[in-house]
C-alpha atoms as a PDB file:
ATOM      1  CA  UNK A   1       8.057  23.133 -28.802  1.00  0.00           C
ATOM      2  CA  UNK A   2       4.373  24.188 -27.975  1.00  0.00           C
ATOM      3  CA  UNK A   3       1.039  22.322 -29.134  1.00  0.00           C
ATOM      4  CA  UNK A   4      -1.425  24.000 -30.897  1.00  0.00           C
ATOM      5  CA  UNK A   5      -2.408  23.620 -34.941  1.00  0.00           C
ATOM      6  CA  UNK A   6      -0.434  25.839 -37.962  1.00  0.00           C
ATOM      7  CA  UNK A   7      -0.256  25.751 -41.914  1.00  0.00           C
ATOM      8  CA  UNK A   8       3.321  25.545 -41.421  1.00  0.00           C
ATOM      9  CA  UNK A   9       6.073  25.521 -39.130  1.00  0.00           C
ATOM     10  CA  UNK A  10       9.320  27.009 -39.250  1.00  0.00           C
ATOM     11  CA  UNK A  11      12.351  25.346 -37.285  1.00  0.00           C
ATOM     12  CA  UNK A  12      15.930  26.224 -36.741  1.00  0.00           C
ATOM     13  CA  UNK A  13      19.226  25.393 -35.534  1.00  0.00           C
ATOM     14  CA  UNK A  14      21.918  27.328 -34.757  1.00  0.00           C
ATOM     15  CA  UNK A  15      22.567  29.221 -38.453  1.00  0.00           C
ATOM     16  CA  UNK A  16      19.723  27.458 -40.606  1.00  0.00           C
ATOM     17  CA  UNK A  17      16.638  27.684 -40.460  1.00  0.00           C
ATOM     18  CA  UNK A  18      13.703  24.986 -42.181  1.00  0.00           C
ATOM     19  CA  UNK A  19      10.234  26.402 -43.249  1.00  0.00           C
ATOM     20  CA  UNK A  20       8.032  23.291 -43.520  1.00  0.00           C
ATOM     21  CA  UNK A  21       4.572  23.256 -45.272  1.00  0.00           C
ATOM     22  CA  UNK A  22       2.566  20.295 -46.504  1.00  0.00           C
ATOM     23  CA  UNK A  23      -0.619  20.889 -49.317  1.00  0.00           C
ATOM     24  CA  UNK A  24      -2.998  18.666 -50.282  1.00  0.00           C
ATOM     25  CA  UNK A  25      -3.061  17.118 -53.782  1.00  0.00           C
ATOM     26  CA  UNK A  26      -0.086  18.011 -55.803  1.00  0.00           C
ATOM     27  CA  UNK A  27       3.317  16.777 -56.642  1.00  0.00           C
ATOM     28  CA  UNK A  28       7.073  18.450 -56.294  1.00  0.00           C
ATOM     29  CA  UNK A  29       6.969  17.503 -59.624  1.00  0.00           C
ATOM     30  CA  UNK A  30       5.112  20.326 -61.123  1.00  0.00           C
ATOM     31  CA  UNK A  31       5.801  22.761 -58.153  1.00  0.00           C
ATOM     32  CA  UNK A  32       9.158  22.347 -58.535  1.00  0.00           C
ATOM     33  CA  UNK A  33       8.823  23.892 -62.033  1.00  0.00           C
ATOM     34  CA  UNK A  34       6.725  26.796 -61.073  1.00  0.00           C
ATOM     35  CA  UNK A  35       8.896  27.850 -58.322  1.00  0.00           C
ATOM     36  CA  UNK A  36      11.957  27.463 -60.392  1.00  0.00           C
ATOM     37  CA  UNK A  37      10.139  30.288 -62.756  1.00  0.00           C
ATOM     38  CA  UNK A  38       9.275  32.481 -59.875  1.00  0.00           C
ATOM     39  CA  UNK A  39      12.811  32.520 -57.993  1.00  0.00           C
ATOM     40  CA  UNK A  40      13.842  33.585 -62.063  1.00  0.00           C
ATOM     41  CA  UNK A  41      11.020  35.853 -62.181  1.00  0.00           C
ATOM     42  CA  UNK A  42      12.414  38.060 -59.082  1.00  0.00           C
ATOM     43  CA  UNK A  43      16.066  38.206 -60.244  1.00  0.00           C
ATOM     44  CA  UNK A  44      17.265  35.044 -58.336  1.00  0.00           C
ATOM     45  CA  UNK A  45      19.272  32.181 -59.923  1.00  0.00           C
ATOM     46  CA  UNK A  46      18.251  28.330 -59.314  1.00  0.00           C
ATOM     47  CA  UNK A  47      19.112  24.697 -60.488  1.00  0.00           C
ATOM     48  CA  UNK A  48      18.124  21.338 -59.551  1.00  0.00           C
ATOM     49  CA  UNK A  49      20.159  19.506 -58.194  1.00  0.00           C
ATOM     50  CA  UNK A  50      20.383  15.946 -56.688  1.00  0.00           C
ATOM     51  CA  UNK A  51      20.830  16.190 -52.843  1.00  0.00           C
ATOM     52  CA  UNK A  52      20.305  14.273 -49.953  1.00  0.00           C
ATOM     53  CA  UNK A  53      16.669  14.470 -49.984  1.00  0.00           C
ATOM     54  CA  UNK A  54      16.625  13.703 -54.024  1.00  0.00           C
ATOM     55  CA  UNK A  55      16.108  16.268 -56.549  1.00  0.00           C
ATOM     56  CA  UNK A  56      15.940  19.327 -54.782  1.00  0.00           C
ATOM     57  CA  UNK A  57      16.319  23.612 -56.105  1.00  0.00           C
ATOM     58  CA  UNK A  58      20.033  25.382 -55.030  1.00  0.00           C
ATOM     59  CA  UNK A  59      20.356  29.100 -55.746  1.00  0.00           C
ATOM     60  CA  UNK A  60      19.552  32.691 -54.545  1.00  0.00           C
ATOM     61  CA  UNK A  61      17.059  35.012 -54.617  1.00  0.00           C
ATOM     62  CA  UNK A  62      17.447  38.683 -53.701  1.00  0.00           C
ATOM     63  CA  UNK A  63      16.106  40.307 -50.774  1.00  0.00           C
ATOM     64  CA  UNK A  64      15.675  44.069 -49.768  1.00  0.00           C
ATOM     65  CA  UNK A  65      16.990  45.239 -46.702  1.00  0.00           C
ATOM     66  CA  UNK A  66      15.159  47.775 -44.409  1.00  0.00           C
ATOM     67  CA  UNK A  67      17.068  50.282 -45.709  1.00  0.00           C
ATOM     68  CA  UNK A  68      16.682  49.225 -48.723  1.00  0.00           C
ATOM     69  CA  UNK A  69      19.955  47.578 -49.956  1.00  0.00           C
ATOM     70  CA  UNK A  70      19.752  44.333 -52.317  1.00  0.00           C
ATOM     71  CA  UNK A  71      21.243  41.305 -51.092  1.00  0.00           C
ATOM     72  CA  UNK A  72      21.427  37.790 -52.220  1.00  0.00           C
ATOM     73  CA  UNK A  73      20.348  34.965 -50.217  1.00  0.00           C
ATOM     74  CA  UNK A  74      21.097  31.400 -50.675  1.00  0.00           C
ATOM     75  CA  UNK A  75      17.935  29.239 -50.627  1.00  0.00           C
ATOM     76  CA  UNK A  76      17.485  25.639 -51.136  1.00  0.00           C
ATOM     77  CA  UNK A  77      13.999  24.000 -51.865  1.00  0.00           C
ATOM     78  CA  UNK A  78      13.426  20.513 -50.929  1.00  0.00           C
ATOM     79  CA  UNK A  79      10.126  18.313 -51.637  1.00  0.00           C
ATOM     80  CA  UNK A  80       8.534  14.869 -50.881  1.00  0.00           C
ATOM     81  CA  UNK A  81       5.263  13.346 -52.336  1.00  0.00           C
ATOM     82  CA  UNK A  82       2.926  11.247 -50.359  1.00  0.00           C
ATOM     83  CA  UNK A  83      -0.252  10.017 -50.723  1.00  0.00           C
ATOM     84  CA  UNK A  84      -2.627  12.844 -51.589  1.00  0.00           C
ATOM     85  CA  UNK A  85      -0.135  15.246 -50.678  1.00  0.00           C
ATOM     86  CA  UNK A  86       3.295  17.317 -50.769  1.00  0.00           C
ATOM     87  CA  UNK A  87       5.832  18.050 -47.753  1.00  0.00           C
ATOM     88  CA  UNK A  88       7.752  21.180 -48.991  1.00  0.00           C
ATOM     89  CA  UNK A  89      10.746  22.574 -47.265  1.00  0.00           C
ATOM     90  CA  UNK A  90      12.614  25.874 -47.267  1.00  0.00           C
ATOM     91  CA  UNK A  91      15.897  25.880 -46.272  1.00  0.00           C
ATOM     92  CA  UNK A  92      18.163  29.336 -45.901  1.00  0.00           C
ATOM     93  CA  UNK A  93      20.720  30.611 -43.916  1.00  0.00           C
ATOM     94  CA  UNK A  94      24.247  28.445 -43.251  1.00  0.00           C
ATOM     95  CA  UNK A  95      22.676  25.400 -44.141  1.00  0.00           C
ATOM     96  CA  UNK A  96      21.499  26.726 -47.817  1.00  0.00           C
ATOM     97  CA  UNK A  97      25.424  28.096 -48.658  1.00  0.00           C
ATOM     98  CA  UNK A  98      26.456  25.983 -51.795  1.00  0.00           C
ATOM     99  CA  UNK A  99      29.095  24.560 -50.262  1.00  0.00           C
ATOM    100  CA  UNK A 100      27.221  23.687 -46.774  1.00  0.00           C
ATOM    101  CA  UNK A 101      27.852  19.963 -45.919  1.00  0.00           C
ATOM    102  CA  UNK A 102      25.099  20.760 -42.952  1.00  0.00           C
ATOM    103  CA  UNK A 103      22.668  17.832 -43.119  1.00  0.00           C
ATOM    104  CA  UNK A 104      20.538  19.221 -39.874  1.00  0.00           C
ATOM    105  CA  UNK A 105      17.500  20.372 -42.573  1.00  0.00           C
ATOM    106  CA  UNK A 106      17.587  17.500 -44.182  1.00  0.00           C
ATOM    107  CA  UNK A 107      16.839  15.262 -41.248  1.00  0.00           C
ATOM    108  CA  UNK A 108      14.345  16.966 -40.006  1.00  0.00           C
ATOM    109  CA  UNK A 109      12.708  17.141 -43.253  1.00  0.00           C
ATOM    110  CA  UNK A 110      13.110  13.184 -43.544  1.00  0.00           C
ATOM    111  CA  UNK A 111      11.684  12.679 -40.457  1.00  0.00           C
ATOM    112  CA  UNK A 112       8.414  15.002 -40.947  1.00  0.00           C
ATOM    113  CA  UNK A 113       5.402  13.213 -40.932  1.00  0.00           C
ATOM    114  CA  UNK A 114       2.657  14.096 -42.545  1.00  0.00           C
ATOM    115  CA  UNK A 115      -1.172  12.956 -41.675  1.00  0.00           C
ATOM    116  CA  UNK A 116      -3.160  14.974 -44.825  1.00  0.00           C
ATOM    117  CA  UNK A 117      -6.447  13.547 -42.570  1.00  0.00           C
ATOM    118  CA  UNK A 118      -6.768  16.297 -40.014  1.00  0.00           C
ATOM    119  CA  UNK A 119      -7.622  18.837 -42.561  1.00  0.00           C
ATOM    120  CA  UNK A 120      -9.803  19.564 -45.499  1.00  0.00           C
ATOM    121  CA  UNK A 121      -8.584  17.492 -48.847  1.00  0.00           C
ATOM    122  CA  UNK A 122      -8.920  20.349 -51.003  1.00  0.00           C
ATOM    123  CA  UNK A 123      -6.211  20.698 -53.641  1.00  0.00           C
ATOM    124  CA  UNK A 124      -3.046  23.052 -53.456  1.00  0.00           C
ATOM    125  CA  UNK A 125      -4.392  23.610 -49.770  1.00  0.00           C
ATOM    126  CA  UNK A 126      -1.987  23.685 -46.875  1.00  0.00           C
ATOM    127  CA  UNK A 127      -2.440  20.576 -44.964  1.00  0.00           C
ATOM    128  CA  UNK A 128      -2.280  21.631 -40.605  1.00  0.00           C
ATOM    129  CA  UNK A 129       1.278  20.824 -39.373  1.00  0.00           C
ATOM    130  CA  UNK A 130       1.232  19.780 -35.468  1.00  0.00           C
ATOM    131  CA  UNK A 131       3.724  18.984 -32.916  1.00  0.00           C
ATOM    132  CA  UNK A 132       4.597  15.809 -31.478  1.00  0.00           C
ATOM    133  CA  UNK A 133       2.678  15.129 -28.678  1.00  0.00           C
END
């Protein structure tokens, strides 16, 4: 993994892939909500459901192909609240299959830590994910 500053970072493992991003100010709480309406919104289907990481959003959403064919993809949404901020997680691919016993995502998600101080505290604003040093 390389140094260097982004809004978010996306990892993955062999079939599943993570898409991290942390914002200032806000809570999964009332995220979770709006996203739930949005995934609707473009045709998917989502629930909450209690996972490892607590309550976290299973379902699909529907993508277009390059040539244009619909298919579904399975999606799962994870969040944490800290002080002053959110860690959001994406998590697709093997790992996001409803009946995926994978738990890859979820550590890494667990073990993200987030330091809201390196960037502006404005609210809903992506907080800078780094690299370990």
């Amino acid at each position: 993994m390389g140094g260097g500053r982004a809004r978010g970072r996306d990892v993955a493992w062999q079939e599943t892939s993570l898409q991290l991003q942390a914002f200032h100010d806000t809570t999964w709480e009332a995220n979770r909500v709006e996203w739930q309406a949005d995934i609707r919104t473009r045709s998917g289907r989502v629930s909450e459901f209690m996972g490892p990481a607590g309550v976290e959003l299973r379902g699909w959403t529907v993508r277009a192909r390059p040539d244009g064919e619909k298919v579904k993809k399975d999606v799962r949404l994870l969040g944490c609240d800290g002080p002053g901020w959110m860690l959001y997680g994406v998590i697709r691919g093997r790992g996001a299959h409803p009946d995926s016993t994978d738990l890859w995502a979820y550590k890494v998600f667990e073990h993200t830590v987030v330091d809201a101080s390196y960037s502006p505290a404005t609210p809903g604003r992506l907080v800078e994910l780094n690299w370990p040093e």
